[in-house]
C-alpha atoms as a PDB file:
ATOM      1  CA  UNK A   1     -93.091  41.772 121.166  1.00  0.00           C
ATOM      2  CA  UNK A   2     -93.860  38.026 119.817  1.00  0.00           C
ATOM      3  CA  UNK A   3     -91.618  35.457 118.741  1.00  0.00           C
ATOM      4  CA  UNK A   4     -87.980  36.255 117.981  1.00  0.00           C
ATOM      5  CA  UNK A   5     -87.984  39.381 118.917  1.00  0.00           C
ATOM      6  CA  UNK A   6     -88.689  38.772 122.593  1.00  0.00           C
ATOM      7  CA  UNK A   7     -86.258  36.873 123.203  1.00  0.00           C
ATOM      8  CA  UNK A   8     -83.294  37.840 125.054  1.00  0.00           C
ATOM      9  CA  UNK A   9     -79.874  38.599 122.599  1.00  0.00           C
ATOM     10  CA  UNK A  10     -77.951  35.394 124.236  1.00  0.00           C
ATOM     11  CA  UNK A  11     -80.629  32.873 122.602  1.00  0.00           C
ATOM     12  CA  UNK A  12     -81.119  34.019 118.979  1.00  0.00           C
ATOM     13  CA  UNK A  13     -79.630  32.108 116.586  1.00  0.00           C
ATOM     14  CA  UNK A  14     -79.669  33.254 112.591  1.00  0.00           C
ATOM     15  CA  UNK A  15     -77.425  32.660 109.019  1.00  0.00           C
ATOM     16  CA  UNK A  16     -76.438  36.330 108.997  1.00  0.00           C
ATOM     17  CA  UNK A  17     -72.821  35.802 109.226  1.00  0.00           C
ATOM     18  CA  UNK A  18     -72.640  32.432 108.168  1.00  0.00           C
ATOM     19  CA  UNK A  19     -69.336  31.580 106.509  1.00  0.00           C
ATOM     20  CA  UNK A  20     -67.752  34.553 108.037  1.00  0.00           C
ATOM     21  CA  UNK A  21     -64.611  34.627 109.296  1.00  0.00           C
ATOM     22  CA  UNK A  22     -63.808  36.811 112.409  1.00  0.00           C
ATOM     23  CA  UNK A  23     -60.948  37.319 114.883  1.00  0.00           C
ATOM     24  CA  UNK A  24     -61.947  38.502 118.260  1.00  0.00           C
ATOM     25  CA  UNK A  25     -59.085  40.581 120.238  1.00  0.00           C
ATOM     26  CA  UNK A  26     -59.756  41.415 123.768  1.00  0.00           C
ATOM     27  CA  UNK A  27     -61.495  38.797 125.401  1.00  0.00           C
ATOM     28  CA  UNK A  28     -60.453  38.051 129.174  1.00  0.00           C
ATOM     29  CA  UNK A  29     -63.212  36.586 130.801  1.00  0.00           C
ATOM     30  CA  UNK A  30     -66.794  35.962 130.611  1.00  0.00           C
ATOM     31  CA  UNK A  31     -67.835  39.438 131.350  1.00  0.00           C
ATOM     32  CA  UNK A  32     -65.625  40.618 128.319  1.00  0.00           C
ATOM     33  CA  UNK A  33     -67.381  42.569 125.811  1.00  0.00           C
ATOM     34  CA  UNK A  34     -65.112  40.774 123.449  1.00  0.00           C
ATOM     35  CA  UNK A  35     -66.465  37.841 124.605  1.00  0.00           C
ATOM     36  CA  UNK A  36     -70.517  38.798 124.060  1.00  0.00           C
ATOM     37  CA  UNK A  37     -69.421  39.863 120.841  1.00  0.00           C
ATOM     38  CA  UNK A  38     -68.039  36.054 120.062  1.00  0.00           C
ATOM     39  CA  UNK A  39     -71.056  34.995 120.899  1.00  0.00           C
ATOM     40  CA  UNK A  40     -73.378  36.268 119.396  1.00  0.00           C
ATOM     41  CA  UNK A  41     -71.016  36.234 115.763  1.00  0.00           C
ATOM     42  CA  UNK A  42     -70.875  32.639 116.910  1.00  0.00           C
ATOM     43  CA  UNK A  43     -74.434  32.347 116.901  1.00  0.00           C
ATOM     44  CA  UNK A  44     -75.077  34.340 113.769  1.00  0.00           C
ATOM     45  CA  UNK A  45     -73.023  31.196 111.721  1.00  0.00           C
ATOM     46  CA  UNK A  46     -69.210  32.867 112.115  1.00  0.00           C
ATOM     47  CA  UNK A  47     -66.542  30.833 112.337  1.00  0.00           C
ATOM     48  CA  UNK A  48     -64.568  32.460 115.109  1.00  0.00           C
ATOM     49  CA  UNK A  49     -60.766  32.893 115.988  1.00  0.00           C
ATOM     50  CA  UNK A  50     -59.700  34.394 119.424  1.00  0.00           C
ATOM     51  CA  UNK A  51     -56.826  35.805 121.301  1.00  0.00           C
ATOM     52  CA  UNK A  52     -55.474  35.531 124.603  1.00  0.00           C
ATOM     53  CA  UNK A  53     -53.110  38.036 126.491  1.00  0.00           C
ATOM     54  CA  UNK A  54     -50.842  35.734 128.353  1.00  0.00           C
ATOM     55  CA  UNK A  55     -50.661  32.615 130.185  1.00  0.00           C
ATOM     56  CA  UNK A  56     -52.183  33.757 133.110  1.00  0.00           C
ATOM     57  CA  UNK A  57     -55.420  34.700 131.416  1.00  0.00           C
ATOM     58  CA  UNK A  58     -55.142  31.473 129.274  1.00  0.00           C
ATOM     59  CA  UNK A  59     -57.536  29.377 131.823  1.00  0.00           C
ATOM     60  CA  UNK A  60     -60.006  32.153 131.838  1.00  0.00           C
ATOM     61  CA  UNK A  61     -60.125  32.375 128.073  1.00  0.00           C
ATOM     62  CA  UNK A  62     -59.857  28.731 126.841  1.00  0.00           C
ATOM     63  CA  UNK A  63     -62.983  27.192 128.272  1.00  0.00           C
ATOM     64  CA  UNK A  64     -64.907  30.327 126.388  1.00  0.00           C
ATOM     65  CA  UNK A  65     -62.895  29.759 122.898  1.00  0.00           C
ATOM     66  CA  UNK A  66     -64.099  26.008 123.311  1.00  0.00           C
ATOM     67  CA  UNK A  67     -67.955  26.847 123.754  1.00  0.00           C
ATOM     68  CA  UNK A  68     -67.907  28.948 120.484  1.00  0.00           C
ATOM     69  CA  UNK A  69     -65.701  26.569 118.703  1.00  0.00           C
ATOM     70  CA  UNK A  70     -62.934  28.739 117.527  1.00  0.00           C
ATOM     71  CA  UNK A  71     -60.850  27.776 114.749  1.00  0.00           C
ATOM     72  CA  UNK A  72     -57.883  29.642 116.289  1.00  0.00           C
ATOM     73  CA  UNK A  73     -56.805  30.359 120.028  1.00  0.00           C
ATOM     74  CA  UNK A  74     -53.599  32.802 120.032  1.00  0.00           C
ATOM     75  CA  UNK A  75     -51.434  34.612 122.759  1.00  0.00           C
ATOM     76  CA  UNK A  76     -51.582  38.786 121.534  1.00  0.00           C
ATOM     77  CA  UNK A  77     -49.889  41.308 123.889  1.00  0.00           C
ATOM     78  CA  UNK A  78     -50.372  44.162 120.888  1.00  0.00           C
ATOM     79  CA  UNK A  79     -46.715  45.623 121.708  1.00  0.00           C
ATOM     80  CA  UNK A  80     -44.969  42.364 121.011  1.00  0.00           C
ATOM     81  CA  UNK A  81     -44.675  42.430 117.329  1.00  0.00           C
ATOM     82  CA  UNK A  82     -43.687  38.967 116.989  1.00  0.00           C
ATOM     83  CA  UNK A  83     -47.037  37.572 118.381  1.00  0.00           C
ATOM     84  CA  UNK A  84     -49.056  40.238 116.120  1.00  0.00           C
ATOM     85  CA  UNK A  85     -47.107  38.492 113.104  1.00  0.00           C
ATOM     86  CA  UNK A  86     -47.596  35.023 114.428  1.00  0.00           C
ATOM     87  CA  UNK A  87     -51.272  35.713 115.500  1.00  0.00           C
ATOM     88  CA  UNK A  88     -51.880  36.830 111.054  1.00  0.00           C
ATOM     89  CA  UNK A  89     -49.833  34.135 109.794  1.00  0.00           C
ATOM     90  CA  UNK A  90     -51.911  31.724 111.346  1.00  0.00           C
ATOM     91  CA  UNK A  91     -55.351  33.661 110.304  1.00  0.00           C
ATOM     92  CA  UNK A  92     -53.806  33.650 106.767  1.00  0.00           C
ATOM     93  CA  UNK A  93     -52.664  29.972 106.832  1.00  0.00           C
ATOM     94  CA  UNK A  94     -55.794  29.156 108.312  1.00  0.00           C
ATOM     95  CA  UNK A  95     -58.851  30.891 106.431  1.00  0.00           C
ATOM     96  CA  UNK A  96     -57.014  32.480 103.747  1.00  0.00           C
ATOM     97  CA  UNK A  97     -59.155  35.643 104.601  1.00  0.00           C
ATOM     98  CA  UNK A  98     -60.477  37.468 106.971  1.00  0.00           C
ATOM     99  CA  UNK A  99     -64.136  39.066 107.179  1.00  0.00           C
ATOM    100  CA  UNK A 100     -64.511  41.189 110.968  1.00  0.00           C
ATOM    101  CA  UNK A 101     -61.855  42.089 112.659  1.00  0.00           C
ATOM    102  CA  UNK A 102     -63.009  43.056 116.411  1.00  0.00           C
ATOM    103  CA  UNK A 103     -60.462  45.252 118.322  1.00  0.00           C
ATOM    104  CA  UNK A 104     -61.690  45.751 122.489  1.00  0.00           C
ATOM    105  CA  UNK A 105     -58.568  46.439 123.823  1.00  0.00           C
ATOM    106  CA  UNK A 106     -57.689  48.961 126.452  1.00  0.00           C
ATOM    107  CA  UNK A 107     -55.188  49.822 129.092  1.00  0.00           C
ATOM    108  CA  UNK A 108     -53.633  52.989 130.798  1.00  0.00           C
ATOM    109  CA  UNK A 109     -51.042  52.464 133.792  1.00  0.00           C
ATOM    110  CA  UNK A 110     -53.211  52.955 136.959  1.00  0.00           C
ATOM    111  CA  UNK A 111     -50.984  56.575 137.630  1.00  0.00           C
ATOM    112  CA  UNK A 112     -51.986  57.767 134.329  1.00  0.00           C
ATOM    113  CA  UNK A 113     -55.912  57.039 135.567  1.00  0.00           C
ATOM    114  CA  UNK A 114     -55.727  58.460 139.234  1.00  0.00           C
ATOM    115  CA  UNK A 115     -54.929  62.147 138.892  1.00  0.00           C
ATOM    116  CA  UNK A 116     -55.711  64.643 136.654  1.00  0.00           C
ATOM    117  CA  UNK A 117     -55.291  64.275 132.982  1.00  0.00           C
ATOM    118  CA  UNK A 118     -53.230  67.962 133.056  1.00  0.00           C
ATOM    119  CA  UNK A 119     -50.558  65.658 135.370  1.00  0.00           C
ATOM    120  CA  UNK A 120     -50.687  63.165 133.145  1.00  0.00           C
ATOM    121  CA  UNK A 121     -46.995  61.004 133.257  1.00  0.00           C
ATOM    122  CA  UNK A 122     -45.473  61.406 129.558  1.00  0.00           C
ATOM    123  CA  UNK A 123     -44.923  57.178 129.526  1.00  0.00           C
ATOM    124  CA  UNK A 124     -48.743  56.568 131.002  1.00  0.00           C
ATOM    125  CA  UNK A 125     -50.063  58.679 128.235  1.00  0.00           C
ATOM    126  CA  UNK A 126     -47.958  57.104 125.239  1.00  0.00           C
ATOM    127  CA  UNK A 127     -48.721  53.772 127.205  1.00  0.00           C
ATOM    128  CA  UNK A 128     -52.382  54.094 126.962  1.00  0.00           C
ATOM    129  CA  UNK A 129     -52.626  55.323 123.380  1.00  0.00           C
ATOM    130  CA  UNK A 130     -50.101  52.368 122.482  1.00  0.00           C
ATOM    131  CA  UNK A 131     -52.172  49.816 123.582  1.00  0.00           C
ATOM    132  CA  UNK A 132     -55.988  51.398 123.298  1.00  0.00           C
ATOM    133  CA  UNK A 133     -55.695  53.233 120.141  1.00  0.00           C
ATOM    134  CA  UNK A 134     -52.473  52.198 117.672  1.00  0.00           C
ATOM    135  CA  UNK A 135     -52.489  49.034 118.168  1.00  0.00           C
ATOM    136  CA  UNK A 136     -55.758  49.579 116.288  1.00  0.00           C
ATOM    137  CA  UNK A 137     -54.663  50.932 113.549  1.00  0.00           C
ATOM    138  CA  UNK A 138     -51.694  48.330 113.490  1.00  0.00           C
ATOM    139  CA  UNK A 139     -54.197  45.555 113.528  1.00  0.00           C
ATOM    140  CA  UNK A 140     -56.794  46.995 111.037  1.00  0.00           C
ATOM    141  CA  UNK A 141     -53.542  47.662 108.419  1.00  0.00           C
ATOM    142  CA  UNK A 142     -52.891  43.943 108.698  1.00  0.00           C
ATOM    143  CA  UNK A 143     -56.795  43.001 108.483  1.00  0.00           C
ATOM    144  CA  UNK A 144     -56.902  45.029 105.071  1.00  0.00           C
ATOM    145  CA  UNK A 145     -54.409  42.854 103.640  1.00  0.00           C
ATOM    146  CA  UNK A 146     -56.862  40.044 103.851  1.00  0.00           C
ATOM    147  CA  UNK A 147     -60.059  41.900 103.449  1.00  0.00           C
ATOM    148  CA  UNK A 148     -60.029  40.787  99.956  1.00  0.00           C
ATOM    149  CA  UNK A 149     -63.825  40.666  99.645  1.00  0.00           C
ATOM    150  CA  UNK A 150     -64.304  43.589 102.442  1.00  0.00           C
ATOM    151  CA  UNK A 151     -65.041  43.201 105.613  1.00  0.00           C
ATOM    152  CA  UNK A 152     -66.319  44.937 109.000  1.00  0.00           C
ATOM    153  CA  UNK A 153     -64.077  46.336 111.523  1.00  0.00           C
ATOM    154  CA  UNK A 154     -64.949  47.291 115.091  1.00  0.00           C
ATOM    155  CA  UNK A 155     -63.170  49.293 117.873  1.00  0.00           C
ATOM    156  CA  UNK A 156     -64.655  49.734 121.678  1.00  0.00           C
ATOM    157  CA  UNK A 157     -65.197  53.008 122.793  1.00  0.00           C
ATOM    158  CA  UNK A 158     -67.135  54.938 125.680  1.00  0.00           C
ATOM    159  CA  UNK A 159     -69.068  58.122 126.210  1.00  0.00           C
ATOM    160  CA  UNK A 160     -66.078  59.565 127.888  1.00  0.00           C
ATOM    161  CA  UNK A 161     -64.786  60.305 124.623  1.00  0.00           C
ATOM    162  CA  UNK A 162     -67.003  62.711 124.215  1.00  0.00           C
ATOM    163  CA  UNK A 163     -68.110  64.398 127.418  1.00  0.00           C
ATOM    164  CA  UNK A 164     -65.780  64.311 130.623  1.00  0.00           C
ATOM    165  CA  UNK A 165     -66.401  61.258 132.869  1.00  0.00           C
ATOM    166  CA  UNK A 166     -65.236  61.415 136.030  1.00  0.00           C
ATOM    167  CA  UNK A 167     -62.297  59.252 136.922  1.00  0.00           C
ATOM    168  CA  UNK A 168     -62.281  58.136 133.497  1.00  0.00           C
ATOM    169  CA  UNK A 169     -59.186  60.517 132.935  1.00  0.00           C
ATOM    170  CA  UNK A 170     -56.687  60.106 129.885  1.00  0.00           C
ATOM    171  CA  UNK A 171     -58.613  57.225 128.749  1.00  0.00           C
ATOM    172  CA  UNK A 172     -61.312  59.837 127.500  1.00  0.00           C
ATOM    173  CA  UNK A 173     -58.989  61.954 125.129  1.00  0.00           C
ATOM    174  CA  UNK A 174     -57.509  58.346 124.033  1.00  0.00           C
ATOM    175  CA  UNK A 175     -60.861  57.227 123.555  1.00  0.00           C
ATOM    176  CA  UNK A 176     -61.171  60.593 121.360  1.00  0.00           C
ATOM    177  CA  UNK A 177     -58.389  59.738 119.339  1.00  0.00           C
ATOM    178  CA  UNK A 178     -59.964  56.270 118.504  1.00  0.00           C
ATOM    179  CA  UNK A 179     -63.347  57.262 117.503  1.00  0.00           C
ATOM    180  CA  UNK A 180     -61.281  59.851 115.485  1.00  0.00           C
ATOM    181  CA  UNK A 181     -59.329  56.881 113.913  1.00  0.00           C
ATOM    182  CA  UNK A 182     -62.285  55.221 113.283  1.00  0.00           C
ATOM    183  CA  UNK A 183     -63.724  58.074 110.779  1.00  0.00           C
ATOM    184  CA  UNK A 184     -60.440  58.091 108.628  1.00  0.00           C
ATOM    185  CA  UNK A 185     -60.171  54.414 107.914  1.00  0.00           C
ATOM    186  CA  UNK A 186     -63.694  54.477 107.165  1.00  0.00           C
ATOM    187  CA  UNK A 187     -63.025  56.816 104.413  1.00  0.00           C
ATOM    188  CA  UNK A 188     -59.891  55.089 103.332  1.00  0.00           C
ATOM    189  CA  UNK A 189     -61.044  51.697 103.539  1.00  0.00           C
ATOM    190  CA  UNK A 190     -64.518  52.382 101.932  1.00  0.00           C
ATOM    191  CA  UNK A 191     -63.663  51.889  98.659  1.00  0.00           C
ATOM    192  CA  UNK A 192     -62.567  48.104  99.304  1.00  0.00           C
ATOM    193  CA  UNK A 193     -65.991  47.492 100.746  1.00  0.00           C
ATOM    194  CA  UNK A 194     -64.493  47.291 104.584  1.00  0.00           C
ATOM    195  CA  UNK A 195     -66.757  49.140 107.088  1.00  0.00           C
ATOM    196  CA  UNK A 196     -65.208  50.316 110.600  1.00  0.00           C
ATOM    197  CA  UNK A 197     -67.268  51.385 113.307  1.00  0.00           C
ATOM    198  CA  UNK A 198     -66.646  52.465 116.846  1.00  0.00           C
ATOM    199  CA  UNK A 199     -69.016  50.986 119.751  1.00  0.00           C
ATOM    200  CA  UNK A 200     -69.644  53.343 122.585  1.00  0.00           C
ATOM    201  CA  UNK A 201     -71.814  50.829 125.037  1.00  0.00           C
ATOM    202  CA  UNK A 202     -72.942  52.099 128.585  1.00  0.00           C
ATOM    203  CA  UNK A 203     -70.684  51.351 131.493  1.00  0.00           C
ATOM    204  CA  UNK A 204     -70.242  47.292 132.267  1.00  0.00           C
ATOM    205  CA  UNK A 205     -68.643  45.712 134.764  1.00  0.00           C
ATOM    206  CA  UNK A 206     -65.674  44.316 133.122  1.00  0.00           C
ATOM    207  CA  UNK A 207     -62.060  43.625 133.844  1.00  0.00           C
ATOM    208  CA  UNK A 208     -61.326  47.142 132.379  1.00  0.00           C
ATOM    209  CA  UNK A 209     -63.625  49.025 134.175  1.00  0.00           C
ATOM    210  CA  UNK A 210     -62.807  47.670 137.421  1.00  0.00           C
ATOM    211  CA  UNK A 211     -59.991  49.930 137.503  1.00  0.00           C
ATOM    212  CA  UNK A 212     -61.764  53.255 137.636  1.00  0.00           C
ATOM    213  CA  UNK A 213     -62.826  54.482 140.856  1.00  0.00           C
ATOM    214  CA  UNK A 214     -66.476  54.859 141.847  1.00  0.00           C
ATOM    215  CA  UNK A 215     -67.582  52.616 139.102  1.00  0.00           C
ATOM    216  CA  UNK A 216     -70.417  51.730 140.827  1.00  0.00           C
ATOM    217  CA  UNK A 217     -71.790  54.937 141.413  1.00  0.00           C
ATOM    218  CA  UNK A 218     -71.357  55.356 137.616  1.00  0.00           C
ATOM    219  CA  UNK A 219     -73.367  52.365 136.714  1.00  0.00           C
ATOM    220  CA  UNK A 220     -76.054  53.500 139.836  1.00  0.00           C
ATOM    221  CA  UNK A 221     -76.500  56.896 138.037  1.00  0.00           C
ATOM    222  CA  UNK A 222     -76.643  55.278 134.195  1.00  0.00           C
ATOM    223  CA  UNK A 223     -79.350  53.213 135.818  1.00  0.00           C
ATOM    224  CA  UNK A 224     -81.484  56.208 137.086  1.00  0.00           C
ATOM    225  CA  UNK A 225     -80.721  58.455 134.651  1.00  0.00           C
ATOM    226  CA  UNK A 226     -80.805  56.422 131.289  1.00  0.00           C
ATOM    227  CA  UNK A 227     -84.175  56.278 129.162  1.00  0.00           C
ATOM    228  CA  UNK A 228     -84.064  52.573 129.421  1.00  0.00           C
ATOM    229  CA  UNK A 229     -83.692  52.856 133.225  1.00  0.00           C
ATOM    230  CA  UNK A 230     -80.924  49.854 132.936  1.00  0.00           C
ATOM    231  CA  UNK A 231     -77.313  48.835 132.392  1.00  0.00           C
ATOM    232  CA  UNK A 232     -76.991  46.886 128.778  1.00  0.00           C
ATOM    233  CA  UNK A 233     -75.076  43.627 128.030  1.00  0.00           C
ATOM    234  CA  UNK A 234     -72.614  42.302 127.013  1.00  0.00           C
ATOM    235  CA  UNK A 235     -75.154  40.084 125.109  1.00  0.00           C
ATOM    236  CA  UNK A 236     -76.819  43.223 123.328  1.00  0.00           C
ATOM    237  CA  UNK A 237     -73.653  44.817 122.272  1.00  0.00           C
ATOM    238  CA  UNK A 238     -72.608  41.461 120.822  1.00  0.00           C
ATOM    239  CA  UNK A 239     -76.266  41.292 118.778  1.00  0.00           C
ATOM    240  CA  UNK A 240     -75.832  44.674 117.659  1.00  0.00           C
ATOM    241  CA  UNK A 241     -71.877  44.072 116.653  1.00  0.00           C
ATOM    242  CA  UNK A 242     -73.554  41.276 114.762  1.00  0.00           C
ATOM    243  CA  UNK A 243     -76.160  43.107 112.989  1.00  0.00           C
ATOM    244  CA  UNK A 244     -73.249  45.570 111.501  1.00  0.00           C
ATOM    245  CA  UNK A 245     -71.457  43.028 110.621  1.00  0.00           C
ATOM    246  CA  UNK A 246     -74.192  41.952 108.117  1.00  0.00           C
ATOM    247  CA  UNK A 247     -75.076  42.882 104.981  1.00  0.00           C
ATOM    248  CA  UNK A 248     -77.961  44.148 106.711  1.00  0.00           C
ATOM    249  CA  UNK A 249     -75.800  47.527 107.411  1.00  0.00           C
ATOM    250  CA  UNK A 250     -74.159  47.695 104.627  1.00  0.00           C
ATOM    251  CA  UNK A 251     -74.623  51.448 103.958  1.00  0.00           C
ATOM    252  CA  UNK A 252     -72.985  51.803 107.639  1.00  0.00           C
ATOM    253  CA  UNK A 253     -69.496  53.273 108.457  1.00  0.00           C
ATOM    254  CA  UNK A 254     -67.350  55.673 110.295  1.00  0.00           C
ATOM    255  CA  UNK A 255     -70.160  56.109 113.227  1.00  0.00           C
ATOM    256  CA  UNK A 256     -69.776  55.847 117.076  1.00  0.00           C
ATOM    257  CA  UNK A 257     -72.636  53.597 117.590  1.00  0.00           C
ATOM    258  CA  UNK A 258     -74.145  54.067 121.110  1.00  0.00           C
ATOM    259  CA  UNK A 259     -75.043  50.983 123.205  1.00  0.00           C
ATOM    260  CA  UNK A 260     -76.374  52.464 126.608  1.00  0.00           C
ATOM    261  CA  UNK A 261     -79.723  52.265 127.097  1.00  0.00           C
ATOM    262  CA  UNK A 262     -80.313  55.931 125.408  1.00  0.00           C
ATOM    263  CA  UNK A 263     -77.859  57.735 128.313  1.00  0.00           C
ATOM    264  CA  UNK A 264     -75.722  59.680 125.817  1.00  0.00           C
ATOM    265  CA  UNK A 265     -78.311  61.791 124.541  1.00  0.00           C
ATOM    266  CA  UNK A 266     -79.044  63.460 128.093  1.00  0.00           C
ATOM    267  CA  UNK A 267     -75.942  65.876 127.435  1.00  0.00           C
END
């Protein structure tokens, strides 16, 4: 490879989303996904808004939101219904519109992760698709509103959706239900010209993931076993999140787009 395409994700710059306007939900540090997907959206010409979940995470988050020069920095704990309202009043008030919508949110009490997802606690389960899959929905049904000229919507997913992960427990049928959720708005949002697509990237150390056990030994045996013979980054997912965004896929919706280095197809 010559020229731009050798170089890494992090460094190219382009006009592909210039003018675009795109809220970010989910980022809590600099190993967010959330966060390589700001970037690179950034560097693609977005103008970028961002959320934070609480003051504690504030410190980690603000220095980020200043390096991509967001136009909005919001507190968003997606079950407190008065900060969801506050957080689109302000994207309305500010922008008038909104183009991308990026939802990487995820959480499951650590009970409903340790055991086995037949023992599943009723209030771990309803806790985990709460925050990982409605609050989807919730946020996409507010994007449409001001998606007046369409738009691109993205959710975060993972291969244990599909195929049983170990450890990964309920999150992989709540994972199901999103990438399920993901192929019905598609459909019923097609027709305004708004796109939603589910990313599936390869295991990465974020804040999420440090709360599965053995995560490690995942990543270890991704980077054996995968084609590429590597872990991906934050940085590619963001490039790729970018590329969908554009009118470049513009025939693209309703797919679980894998990130990981070719690992999913190996069954």
């Amino acid at each position: 490879m010559t020229g731009a395409n050798s170089m890494p994700p992090e460094l190219i710059r382009s006009s592909i989303l210039k003018g675009q306007k795109v809220l970010i939900v989910g980022v809590a540090n600099d190993r967010s996904i959330a966060w390589g997907c700001a970037q690179a959206m950034h560097r693609a010409g977005a103008e970028i808004a961002m959320t934070y979940l609480n003051e504690r995470a504030r410190p980690y988050v603000e220095p980020l939101a200043q390096a991509v020069e967001t136009a909005l920095l919001m507190p968003l704990e997606v079950r407190d219904t008065a900060q969801v309202d506050a957080l689109f009043e302000a994207v309305e008030a500010k922008w008038r519109r909104l183009d991308i919508l990026v939802h990487s949110i995820a959480f499951a009490p650590r009970e409903a992760l340790a055991g086995r997802v037949t023992d599943c606690p009723r209030d771990g389960f309803l806790t985990a698709m709460d925050v990982s899959c409605w609050s989807f929905l919730d946020l996409t049904r507010r994007a449409e509103k001001l998606m007046t000229g369409g738009g691109t919507i993205f959710a975060m997913s993972y291969h244990g959706a599909n195929q049983v992960i170990e450890n990964y427990g309920i999150m992989g049928p709540v994972k199901a239900a999103l990438e399920s959720a993901v192929r019905y708005l598609a459909v019923e949002l097609g027709p305004k010209g708004i796109r939603v697509h589910a990313i599936s990237p390869g295991p990465l150390a974020t804040r999420a993931a440090s709360g599965i056990p053995d995560f490690d030994t995942l990543m270890e045996r991704v980077t054996e076993q995968a084609p590429a013979h590597r872990l991906v980054t934050i940085e590619e997912v963001g490039a790729a999140c970018a590329f969908l965004a554009s009118p470049y896929a513009g025939a693209m919706t309703g797919d679980t787009i894998y990130i990981d280095g070719g690992y999913h197809i190996l069954g």
